[in-house]
C-alpha atoms as a PDB file:
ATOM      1  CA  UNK A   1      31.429 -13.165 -27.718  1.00  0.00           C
ATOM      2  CA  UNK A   2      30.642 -16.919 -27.119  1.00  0.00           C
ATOM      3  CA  UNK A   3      30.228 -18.227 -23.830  1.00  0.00           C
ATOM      4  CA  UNK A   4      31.592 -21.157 -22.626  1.00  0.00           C
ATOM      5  CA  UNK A   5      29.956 -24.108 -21.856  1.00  0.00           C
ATOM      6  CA  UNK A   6      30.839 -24.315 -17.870  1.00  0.00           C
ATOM      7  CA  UNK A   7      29.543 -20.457 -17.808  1.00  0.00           C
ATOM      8  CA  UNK A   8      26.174 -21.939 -19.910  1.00  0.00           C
ATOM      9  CA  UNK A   9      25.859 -25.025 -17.270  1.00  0.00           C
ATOM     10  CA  UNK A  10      26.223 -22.591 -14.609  1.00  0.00           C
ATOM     11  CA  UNK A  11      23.333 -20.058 -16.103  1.00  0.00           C
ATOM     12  CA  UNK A  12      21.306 -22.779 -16.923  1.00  0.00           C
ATOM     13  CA  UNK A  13      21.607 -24.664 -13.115  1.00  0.00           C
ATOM     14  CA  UNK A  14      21.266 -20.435 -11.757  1.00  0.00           C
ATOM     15  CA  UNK A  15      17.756 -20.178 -14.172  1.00  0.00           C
ATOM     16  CA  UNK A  16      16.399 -23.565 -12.975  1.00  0.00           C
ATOM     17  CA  UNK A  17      17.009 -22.607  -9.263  1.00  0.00           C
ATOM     18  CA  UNK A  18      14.647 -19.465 -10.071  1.00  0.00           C
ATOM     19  CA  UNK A  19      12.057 -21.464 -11.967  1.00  0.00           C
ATOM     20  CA  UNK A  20      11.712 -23.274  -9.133  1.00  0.00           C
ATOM     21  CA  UNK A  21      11.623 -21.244  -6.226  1.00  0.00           C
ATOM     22  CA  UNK A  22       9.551 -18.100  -8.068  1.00  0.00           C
ATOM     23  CA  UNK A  23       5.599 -17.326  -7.577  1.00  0.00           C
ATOM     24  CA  UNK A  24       5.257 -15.632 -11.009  1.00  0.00           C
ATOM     25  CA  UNK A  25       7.710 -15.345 -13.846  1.00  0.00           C
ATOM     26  CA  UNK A  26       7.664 -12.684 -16.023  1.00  0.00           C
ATOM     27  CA  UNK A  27       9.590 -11.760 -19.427  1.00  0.00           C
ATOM     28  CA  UNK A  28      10.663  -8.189 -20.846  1.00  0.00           C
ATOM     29  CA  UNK A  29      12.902  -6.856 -23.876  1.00  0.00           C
ATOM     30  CA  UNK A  30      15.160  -3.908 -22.920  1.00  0.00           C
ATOM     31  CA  UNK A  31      16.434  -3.706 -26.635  1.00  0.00           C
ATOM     32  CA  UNK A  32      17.975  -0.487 -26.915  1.00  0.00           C
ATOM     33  CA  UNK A  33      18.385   0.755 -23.246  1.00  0.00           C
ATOM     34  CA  UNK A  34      21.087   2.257 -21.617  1.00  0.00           C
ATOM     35  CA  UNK A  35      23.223   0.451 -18.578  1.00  0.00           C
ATOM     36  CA  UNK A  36      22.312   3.374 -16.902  1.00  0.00           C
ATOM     37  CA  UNK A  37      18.608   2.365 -17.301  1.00  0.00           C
ATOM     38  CA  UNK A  38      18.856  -1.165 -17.036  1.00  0.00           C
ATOM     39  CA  UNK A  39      20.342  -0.461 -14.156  1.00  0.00           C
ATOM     40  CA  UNK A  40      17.647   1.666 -12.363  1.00  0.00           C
ATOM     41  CA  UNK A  41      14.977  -1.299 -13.592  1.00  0.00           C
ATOM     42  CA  UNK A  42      17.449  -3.584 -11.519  1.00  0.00           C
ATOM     43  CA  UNK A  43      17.232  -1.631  -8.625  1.00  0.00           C
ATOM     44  CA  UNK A  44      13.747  -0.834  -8.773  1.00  0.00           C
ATOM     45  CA  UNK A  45      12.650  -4.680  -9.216  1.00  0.00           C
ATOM     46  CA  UNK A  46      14.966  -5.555  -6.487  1.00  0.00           C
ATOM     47  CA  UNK A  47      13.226  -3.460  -4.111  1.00  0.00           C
ATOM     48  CA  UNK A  48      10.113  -5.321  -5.301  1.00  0.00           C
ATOM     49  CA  UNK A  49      11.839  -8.794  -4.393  1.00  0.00           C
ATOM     50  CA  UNK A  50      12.501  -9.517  -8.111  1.00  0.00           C
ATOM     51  CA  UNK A  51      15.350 -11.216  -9.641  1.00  0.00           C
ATOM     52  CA  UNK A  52      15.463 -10.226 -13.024  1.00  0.00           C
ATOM     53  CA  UNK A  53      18.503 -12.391 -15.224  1.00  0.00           C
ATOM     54  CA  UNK A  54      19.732 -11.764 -18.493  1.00  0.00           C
ATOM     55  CA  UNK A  55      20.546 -15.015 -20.426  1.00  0.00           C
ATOM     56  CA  UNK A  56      19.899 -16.735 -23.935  1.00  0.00           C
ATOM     57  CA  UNK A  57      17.105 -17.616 -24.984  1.00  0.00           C
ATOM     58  CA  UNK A  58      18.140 -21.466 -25.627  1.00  0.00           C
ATOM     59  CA  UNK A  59      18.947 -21.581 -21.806  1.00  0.00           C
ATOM     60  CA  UNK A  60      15.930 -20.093 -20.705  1.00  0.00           C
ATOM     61  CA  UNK A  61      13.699 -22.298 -22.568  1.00  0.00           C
ATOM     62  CA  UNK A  62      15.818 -25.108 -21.680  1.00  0.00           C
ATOM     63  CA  UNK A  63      15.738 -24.150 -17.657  1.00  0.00           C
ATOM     64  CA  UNK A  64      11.360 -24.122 -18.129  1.00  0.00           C
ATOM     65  CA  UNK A  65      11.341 -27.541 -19.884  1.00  0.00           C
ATOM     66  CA  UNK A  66      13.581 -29.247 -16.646  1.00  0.00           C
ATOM     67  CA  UNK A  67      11.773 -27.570 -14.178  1.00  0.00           C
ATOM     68  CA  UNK A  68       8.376 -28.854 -15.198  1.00  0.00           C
ATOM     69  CA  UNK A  69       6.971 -25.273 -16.891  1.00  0.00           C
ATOM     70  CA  UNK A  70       5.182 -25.823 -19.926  1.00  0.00           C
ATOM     71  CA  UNK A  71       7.159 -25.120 -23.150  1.00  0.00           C
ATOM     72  CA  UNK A  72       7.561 -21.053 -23.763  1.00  0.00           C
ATOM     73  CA  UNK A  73       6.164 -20.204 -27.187  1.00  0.00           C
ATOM     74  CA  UNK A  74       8.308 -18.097 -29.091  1.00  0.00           C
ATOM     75  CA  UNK A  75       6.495 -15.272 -29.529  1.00  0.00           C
ATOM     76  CA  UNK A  76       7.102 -14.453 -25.988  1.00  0.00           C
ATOM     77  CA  UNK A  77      10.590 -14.305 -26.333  1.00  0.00           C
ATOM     78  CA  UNK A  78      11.509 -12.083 -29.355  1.00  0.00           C
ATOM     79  CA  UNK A  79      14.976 -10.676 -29.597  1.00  0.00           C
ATOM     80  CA  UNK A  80      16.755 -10.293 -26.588  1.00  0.00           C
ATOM     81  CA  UNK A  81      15.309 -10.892 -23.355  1.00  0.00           C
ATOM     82  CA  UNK A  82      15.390 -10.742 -19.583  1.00  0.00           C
ATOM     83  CA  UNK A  83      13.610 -12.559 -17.412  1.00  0.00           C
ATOM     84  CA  UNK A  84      12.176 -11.514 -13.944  1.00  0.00           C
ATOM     85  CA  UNK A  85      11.185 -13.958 -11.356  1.00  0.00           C
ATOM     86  CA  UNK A  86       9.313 -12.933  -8.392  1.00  0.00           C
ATOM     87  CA  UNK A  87       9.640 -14.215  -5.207  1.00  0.00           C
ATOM     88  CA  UNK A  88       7.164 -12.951  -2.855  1.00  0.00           C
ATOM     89  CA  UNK A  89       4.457 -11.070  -4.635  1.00  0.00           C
ATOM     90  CA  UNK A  90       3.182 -12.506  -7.677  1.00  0.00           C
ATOM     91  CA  UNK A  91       2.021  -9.407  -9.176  1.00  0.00           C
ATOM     92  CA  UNK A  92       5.565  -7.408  -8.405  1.00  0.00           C
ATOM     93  CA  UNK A  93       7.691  -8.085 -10.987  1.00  0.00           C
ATOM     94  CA  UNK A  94       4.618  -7.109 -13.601  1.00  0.00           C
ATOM     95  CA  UNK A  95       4.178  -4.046 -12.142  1.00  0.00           C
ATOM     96  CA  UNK A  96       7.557  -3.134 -11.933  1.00  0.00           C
ATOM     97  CA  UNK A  97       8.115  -3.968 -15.644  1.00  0.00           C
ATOM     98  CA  UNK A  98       4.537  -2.380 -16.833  1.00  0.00           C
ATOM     99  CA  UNK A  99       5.968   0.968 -14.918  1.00  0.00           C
ATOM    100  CA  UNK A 100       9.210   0.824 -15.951  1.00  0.00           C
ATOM    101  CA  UNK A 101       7.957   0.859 -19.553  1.00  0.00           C
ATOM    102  CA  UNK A 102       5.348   3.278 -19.342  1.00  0.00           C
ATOM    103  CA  UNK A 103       8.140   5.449 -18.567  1.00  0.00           C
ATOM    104  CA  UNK A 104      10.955   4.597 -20.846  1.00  0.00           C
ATOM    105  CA  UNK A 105       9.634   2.936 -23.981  1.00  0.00           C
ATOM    106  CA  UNK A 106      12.441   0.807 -24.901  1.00  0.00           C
ATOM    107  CA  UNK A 107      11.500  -1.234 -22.736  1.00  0.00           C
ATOM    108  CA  UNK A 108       8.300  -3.626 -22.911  1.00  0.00           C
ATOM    109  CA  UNK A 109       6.836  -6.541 -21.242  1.00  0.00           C
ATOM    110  CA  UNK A 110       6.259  -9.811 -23.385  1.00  0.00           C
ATOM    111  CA  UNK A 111       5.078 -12.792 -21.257  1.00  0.00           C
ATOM    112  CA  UNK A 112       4.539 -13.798 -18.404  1.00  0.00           C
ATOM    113  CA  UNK A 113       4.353 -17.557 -16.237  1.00  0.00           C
ATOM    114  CA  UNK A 114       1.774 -17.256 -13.851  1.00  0.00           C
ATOM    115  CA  UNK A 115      -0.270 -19.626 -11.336  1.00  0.00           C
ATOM    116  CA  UNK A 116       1.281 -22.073 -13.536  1.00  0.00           C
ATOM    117  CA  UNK A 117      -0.090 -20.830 -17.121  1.00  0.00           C
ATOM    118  CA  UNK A 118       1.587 -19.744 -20.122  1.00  0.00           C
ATOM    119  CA  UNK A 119       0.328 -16.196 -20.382  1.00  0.00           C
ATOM    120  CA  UNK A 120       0.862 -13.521 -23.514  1.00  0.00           C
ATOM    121  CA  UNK A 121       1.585  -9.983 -23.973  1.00  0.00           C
ATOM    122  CA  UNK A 122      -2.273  -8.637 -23.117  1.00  0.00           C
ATOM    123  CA  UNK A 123      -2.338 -11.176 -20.576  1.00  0.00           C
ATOM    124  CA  UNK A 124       0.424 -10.336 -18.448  1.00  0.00           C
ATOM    125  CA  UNK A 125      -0.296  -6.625 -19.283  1.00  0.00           C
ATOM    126  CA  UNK A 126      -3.871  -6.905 -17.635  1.00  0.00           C
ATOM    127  CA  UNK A 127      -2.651  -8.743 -14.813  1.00  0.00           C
ATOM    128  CA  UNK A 128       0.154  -5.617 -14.076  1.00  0.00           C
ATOM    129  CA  UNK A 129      -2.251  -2.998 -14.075  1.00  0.00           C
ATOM    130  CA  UNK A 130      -4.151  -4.950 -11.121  1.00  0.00           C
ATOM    131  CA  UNK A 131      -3.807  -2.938  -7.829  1.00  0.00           C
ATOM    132  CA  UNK A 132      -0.706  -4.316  -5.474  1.00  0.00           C
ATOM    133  CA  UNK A 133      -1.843  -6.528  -2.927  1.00  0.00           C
ATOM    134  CA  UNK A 134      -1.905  -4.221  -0.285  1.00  0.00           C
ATOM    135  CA  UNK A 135      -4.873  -2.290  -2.412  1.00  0.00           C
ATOM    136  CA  UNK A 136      -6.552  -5.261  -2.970  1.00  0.00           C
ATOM    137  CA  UNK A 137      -6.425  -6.181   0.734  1.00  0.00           C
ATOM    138  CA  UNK A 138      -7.523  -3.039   2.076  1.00  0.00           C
ATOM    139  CA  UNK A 139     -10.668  -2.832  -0.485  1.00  0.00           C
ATOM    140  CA  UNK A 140     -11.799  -6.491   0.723  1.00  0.00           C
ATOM    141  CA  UNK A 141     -11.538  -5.202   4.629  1.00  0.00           C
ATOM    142  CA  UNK A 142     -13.586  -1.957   3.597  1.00  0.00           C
ATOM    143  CA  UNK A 143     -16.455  -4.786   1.891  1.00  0.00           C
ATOM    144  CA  UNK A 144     -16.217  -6.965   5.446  1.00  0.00           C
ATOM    145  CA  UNK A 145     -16.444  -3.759   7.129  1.00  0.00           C
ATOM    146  CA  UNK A 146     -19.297  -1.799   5.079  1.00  0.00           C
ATOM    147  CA  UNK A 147     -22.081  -4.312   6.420  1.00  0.00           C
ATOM    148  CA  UNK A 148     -20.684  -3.370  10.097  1.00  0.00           C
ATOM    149  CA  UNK A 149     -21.025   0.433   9.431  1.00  0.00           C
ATOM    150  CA  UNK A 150     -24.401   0.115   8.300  1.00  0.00           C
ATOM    151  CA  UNK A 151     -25.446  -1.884  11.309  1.00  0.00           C
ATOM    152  CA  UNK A 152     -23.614   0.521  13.859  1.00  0.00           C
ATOM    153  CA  UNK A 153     -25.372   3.280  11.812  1.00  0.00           C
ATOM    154  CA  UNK A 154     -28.993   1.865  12.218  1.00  0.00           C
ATOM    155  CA  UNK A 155     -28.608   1.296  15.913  1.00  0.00           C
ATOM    156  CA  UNK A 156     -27.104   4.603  16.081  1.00  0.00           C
ATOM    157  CA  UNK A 157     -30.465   6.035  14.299  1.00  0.00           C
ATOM    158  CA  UNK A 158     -32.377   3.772  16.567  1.00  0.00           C
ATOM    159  CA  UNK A 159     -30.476   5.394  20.023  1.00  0.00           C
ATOM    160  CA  UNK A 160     -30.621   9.269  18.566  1.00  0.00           C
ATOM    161  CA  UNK A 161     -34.328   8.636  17.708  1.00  0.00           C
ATOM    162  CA  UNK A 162     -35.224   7.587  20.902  1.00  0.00           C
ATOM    163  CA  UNK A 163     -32.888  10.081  22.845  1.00  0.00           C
ATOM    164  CA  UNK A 164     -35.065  12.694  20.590  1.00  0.00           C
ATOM    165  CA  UNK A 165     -38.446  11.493  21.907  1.00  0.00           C
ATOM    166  CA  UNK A 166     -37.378  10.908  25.610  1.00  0.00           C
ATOM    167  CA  UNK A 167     -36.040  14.923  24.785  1.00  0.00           C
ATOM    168  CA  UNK A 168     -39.084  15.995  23.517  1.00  0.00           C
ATOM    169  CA  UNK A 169     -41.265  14.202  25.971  1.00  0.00           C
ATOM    170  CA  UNK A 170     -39.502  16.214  28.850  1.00  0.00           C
ATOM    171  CA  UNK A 171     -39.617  19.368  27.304  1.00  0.00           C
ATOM    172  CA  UNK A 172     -43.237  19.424  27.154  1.00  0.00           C
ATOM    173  CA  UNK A 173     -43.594  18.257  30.657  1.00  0.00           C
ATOM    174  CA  UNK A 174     -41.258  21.151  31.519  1.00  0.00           C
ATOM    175  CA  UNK A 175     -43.804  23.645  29.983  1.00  0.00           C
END
């Protein structure tokens, strides 16, 4: 069914608004899924803060060239595609989509638009199978804090050693 060309200008105006305002971009096929499924991806990726749209591929490329991305290449965009566009964290709608398709094969992650780079299948795969944020935060406050431990340990040693003589020194006096 063709769409009309107010319900294109409105898609296209809808993608540009998401170019813009998105940290990371990212680009899946669903070929061959369910409503049912695409359904639960919607829901999972919008409790991610993901927007995911479904739109042709002419007015997705078209909404990246007047918003300043550079140009998609095509191999990014095979068959037919939805696009996710993250809001808050960068890495959420990769993950989400890298899951999602380790679960249910039909569907697959192509591409991705991230810190303002083109990036390709592998890319945008290695990038999804980073830990979330929250991961990588909490491993870089255990590296601040490891130096911290090791001091409090060593002056710990340095108090229990010398507790252990001043011990030792009044239990022979006691004898």
């Amino acid at each position: 069914m063709a769409i009309t060309r107010q319900k294109k200008e409105i898609i296209l105006a809808n993608l540009e608004k998401e170019f813009k305002n998105s940290t990371s971009i990212a680009f899946t096929s669903y070929t061959g899924s369910t409503v049912a499924e695409v359904q639960k991806l919607r829901r999972l990726l919008r409790a991610a803060g993901v927007r995911m749209i479904v739109a042709k591929k002419t007015l997705i490329k078209l909404a990246a060239k007047n918003t300043g991305f550079k140009e998609i290449p095509d191999e990014s965009l095979p068959g037919p595609v939805a696009v996710a566009f993250a809001n808050a964290d960068e890495l959420a709608g990769l993950q989400v989509l890298y899951k999602f398709g380790k679960e249910n094969e039909k569907v697959s992650l192509l591409g991705a638009y991230f810190d303002g780079e083109v990036l390709g299948k592998t890319q945008a795969l290695a990038l999804a199978q980073l830990p979330s944020k929250e991961i990588l935060l909490g491993q870089l406050v255990g590296l601040l804090a490891s130096p911290m431990r090791g001091v409090a340990g060593a002056g710990y040693q340095v108090i229990a050693g010398f507790a252990r003589v001043v011990d030792a020194i009044a239990q022979k006096k006691a004898k």
